[in-house]
PDB file of N, CA and C in Angstrom:
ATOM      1  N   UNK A   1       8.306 -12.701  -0.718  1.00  0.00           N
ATOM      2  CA  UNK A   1       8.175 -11.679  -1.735  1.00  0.00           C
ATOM      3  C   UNK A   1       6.704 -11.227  -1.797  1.00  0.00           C
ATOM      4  N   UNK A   2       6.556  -9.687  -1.785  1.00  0.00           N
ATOM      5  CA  UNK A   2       5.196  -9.671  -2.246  1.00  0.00           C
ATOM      6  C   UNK A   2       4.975  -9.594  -3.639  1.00  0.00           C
ATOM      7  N   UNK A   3       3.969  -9.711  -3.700  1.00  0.00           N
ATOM      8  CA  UNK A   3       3.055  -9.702  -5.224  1.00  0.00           C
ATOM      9  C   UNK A   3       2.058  -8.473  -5.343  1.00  0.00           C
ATOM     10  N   UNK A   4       2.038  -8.882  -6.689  1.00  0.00           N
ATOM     11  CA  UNK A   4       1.195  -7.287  -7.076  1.00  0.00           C
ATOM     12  C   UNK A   4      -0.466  -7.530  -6.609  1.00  0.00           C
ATOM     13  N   UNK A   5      -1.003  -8.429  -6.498  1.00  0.00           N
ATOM     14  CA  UNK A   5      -1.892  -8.311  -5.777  1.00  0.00           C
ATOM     15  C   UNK A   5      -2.131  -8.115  -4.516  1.00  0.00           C
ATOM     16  N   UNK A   6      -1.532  -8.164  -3.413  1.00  0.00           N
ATOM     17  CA  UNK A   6      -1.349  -7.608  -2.053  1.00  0.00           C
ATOM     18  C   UNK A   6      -1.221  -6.025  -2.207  1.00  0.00           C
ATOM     19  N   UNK A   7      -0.172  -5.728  -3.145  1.00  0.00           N
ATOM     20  CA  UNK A   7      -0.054  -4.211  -3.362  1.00  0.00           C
ATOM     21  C   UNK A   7      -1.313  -3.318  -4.226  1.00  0.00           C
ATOM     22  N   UNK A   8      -1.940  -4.201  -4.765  1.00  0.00           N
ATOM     23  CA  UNK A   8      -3.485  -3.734  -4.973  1.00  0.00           C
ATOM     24  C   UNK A   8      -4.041  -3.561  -4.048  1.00  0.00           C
ATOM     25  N   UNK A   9      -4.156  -4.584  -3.292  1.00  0.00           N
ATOM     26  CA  UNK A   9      -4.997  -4.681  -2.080  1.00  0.00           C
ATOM     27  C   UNK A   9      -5.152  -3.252  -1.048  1.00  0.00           C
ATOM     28  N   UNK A  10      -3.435  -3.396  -0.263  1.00  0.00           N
ATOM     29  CA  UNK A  10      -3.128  -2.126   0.179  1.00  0.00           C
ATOM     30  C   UNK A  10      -3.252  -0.790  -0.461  1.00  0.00           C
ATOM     31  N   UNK A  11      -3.565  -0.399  -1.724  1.00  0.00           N
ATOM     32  CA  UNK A  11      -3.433   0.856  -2.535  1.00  0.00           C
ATOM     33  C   UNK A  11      -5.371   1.017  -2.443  1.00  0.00           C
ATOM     34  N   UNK A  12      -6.307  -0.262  -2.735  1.00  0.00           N
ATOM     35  CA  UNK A  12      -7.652   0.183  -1.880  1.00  0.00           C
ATOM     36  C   UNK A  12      -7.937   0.247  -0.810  1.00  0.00           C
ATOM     37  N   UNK A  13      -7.236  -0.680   0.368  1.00  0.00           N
ATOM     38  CA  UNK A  13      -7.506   0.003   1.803  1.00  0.00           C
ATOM     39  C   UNK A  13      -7.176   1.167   1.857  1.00  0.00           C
ATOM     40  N   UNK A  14      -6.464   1.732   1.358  1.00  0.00           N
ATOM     41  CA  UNK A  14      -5.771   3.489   1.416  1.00  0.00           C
ATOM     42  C   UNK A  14      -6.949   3.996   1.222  1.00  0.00           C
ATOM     43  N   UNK A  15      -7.606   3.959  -0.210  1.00  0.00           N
ATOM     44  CA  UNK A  15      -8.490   4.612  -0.824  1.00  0.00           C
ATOM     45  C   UNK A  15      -9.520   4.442   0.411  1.00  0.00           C
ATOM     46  N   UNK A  16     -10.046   3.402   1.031  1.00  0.00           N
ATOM     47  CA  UNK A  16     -10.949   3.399   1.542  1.00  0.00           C
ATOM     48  C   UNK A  16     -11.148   4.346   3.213  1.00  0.00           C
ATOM     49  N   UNK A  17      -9.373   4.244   3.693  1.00  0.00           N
ATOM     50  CA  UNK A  17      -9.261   4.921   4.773  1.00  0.00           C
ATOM     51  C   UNK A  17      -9.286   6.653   4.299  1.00  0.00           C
ATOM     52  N   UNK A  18      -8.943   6.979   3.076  1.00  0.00           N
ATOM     53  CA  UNK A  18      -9.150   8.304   3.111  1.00  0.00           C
ATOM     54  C   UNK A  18     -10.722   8.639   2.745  1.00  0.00           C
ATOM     55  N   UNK A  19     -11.401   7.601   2.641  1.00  0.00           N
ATOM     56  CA  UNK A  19     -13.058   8.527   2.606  1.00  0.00           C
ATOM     57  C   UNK A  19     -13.376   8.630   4.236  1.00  0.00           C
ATOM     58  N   UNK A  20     -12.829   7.402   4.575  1.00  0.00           N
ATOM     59  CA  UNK A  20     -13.415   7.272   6.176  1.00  0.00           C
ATOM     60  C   UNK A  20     -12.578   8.404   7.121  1.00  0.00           C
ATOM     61  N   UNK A  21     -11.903   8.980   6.712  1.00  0.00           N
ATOM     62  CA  UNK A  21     -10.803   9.451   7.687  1.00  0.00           C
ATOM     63  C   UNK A  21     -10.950  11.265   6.736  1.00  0.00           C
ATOM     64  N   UNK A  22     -11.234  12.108   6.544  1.00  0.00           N
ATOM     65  CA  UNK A  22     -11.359  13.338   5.563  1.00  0.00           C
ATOM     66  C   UNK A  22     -10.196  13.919   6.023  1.00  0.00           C
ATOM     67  N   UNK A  23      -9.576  13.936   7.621  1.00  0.00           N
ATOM     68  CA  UNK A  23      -9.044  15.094   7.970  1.00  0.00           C
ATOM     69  C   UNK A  23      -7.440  14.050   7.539  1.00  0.00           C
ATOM     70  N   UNK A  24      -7.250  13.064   7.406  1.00  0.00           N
ATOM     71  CA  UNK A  24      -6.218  12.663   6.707  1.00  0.00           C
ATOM     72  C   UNK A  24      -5.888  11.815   5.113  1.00  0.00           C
ATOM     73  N   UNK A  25      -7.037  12.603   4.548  1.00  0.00           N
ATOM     74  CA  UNK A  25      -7.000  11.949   2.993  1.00  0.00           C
ATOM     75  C   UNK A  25      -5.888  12.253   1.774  1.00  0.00           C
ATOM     76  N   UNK A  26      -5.762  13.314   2.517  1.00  0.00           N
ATOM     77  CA  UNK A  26      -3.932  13.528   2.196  1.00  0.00           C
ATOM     78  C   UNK A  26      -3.184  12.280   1.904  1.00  0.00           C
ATOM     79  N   UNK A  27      -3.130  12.051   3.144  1.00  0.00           N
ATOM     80  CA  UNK A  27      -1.576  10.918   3.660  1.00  0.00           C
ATOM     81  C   UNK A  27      -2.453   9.540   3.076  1.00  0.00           C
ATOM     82  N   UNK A  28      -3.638   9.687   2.976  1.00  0.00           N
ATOM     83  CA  UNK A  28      -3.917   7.844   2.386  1.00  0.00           C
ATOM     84  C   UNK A  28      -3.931   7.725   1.182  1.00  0.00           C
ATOM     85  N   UNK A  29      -4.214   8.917   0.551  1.00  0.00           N
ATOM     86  CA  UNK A  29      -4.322   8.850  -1.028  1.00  0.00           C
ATOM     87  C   UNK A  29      -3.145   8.974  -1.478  1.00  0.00           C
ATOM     88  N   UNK A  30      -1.809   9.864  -0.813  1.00  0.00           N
ATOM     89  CA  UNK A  30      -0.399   9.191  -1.261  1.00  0.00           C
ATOM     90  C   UNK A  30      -0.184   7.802  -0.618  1.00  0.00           C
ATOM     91  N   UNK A  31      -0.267   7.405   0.393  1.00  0.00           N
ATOM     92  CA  UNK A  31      -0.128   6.112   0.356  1.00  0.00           C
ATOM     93  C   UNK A  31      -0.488   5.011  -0.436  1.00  0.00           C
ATOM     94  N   UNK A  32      -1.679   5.537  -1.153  1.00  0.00           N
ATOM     95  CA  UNK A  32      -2.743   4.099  -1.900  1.00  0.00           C
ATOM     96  C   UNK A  32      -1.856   4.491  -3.373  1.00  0.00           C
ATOM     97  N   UNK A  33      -1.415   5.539  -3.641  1.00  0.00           N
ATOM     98  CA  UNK A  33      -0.567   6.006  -4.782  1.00  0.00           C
ATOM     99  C   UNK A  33       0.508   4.943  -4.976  1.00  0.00           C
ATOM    100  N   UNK A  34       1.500   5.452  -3.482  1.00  0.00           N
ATOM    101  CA  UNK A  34       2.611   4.281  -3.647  1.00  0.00           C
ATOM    102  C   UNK A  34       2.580   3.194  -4.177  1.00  0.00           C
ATOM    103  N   UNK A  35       1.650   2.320  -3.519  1.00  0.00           N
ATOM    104  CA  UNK A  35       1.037   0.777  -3.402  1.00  0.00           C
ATOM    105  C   UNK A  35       1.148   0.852  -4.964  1.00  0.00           C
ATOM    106  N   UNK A  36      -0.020   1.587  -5.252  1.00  0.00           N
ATOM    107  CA  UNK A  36       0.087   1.551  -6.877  1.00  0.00           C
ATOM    108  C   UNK A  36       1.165   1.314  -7.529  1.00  0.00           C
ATOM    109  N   UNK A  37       1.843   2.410  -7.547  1.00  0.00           N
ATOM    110  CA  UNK A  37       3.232   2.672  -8.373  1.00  0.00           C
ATOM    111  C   UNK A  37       3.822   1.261  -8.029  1.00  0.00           C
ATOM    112  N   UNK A  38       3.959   0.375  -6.925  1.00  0.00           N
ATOM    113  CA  UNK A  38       4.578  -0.384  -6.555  1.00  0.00           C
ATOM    114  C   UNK A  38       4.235  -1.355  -7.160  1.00  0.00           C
ATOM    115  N   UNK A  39       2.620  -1.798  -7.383  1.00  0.00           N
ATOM    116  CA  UNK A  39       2.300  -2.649  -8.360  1.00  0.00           C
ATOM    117  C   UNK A  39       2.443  -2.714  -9.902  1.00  0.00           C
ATOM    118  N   UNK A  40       2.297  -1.286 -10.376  1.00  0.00           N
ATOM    119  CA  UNK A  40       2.911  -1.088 -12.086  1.00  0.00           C
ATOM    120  C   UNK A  40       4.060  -1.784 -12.202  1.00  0.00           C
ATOM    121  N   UNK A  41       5.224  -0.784 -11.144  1.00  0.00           N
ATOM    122  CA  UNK A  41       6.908  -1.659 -11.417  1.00  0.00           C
ATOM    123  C   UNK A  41       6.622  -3.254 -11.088  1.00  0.00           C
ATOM    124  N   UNK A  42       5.610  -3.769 -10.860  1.00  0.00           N
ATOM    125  CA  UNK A  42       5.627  -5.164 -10.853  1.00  0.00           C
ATOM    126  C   UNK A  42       5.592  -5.536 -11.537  1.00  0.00           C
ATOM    127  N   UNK A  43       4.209  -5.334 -12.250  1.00  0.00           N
ATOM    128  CA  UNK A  43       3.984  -5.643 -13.792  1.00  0.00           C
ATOM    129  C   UNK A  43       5.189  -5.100 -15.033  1.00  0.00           C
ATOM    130  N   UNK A  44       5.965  -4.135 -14.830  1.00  0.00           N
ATOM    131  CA  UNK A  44       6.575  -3.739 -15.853  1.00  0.00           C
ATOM    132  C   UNK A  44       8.247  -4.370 -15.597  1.00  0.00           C
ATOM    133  N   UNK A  45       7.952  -5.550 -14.650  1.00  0.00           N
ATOM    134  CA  UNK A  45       9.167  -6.667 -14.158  1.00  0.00           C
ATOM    135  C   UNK A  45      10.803  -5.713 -13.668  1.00  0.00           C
ATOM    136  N   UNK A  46      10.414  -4.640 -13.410  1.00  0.00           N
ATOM    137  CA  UNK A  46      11.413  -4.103 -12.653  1.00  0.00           C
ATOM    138  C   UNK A  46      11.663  -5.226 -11.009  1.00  0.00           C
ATOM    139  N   UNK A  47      12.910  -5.118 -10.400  1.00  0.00           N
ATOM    140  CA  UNK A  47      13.277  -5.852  -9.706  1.00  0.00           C
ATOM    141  C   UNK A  47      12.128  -5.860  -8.208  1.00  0.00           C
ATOM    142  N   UNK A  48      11.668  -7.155  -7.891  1.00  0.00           N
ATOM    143  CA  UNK A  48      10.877  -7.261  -6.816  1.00  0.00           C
ATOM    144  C   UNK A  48      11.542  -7.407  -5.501  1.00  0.00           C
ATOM    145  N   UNK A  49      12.937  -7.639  -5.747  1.00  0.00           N
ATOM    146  CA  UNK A  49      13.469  -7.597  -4.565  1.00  0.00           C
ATOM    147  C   UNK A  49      14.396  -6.502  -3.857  1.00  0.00           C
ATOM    148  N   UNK A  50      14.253  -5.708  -4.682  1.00  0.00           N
ATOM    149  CA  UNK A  50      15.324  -4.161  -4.261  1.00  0.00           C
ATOM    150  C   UNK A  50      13.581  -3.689  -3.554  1.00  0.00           C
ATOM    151  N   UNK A  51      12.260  -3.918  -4.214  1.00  0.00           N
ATOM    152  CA  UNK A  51      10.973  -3.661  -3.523  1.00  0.00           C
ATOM    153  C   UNK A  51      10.880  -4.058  -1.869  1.00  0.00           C
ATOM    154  N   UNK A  52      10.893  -5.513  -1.813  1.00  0.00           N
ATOM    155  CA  UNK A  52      11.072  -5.990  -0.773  1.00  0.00           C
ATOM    156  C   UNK A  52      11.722  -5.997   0.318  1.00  0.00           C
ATOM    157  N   UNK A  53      12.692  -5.145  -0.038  1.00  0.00           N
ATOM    158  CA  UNK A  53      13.723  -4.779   0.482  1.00  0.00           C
ATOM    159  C   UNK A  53      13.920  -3.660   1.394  1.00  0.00           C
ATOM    160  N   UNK A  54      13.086  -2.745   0.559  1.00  0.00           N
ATOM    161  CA  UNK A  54      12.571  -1.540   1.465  1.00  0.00           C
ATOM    162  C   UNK A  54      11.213  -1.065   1.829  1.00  0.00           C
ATOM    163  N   UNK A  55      10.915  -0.437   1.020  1.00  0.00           N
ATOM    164  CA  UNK A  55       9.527  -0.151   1.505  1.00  0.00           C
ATOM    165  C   UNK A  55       8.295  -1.037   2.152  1.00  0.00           C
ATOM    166  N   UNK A  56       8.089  -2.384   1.350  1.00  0.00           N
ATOM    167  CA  UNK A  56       7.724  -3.121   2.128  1.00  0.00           C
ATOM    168  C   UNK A  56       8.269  -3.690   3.349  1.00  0.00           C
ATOM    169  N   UNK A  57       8.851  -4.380   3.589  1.00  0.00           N
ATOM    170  CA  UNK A  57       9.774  -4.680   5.099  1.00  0.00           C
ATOM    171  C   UNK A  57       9.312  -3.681   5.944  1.00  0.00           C
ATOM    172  N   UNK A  58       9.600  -1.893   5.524  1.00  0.00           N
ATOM    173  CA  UNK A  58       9.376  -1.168   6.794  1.00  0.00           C
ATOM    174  C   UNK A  58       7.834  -1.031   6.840  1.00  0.00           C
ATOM    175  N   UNK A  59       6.785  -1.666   6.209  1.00  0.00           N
ATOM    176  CA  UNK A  59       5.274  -0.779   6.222  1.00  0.00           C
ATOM    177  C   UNK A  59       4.672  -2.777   6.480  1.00  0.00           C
ATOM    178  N   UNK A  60       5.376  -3.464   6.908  1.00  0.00           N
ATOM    179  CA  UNK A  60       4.939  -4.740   6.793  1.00  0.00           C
ATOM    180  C   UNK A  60       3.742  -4.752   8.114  1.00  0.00           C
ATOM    181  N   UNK A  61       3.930  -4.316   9.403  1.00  0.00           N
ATOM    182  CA  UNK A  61       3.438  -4.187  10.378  1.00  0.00           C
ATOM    183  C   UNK A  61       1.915  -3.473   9.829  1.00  0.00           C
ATOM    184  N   UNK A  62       1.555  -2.339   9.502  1.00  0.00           N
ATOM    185  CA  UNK A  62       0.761  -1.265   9.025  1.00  0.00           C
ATOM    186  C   UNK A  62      -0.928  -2.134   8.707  1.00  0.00           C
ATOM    187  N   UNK A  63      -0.728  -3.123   7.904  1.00  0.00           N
ATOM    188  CA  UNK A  63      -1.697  -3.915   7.545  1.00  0.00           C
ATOM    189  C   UNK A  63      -2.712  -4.012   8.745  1.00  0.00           C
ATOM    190  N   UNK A  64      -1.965  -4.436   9.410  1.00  0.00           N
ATOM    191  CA  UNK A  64      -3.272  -4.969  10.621  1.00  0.00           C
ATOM    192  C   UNK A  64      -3.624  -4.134  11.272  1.00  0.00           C
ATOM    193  N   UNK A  65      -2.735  -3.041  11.941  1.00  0.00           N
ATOM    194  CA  UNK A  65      -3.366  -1.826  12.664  1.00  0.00           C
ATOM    195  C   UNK A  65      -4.485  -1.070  11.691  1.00  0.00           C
ATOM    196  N   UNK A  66      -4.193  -0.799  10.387  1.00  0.00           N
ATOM    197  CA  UNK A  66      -5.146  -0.500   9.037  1.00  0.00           C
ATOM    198  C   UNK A  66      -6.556  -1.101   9.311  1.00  0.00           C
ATOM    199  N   UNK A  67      -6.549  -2.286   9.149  1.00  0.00           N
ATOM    200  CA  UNK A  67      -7.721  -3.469   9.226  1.00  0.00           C
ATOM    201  C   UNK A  67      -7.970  -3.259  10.744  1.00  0.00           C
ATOM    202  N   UNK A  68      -7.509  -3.107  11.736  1.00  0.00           N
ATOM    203  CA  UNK A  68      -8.344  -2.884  12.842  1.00  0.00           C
ATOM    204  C   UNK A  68      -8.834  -1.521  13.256  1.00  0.00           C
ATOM    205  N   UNK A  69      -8.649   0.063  12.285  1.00  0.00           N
ATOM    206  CA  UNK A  69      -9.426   1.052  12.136  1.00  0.00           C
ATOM    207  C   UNK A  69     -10.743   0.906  10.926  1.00  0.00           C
ATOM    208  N   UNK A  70     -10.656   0.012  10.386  1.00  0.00           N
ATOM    209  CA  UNK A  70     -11.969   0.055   9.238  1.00  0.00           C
ATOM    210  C   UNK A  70     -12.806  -1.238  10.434  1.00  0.00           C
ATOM    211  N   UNK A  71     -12.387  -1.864  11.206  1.00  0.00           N
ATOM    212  CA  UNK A  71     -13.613  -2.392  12.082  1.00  0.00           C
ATOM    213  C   UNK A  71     -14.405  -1.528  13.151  1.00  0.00           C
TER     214      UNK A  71
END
């Protein structure tokens, strides 16, 4: 299961890839959005596993290719 701190995490790498990246700050700043939203419904104990279920599972890979453009 993830936790709302991982989904913090991912919602500032976003932030951070759209300063580094201008011509796609579009697509990171909705992405770092999601993350967000994903962490509120955490905190506001909506179900973590209908979460887990989708969106995470398919973006599980993303992390590391992420972390190996900010090196």
């Amino acid at each position: 299961m993830t936790g709302q701190s991982e989904f913090n995490s991912r919602a500032a790498l976003c932030r951070k890839l759209a300063q580094r990246e201008p011509a796609n700050r579009i697509i990171w700043i909705a992405e770092a959005e999601k993350w967000a939203r994903l962490s509120r419904e955490t905190i506001d104990g909506r179900d973590d596993e209908k979460i887990e279920a989708g969106t995470v599972a398919q973006l599980r890979e993303r992390p590391s290719r992420l972390l190996f453009i900010l090196a």
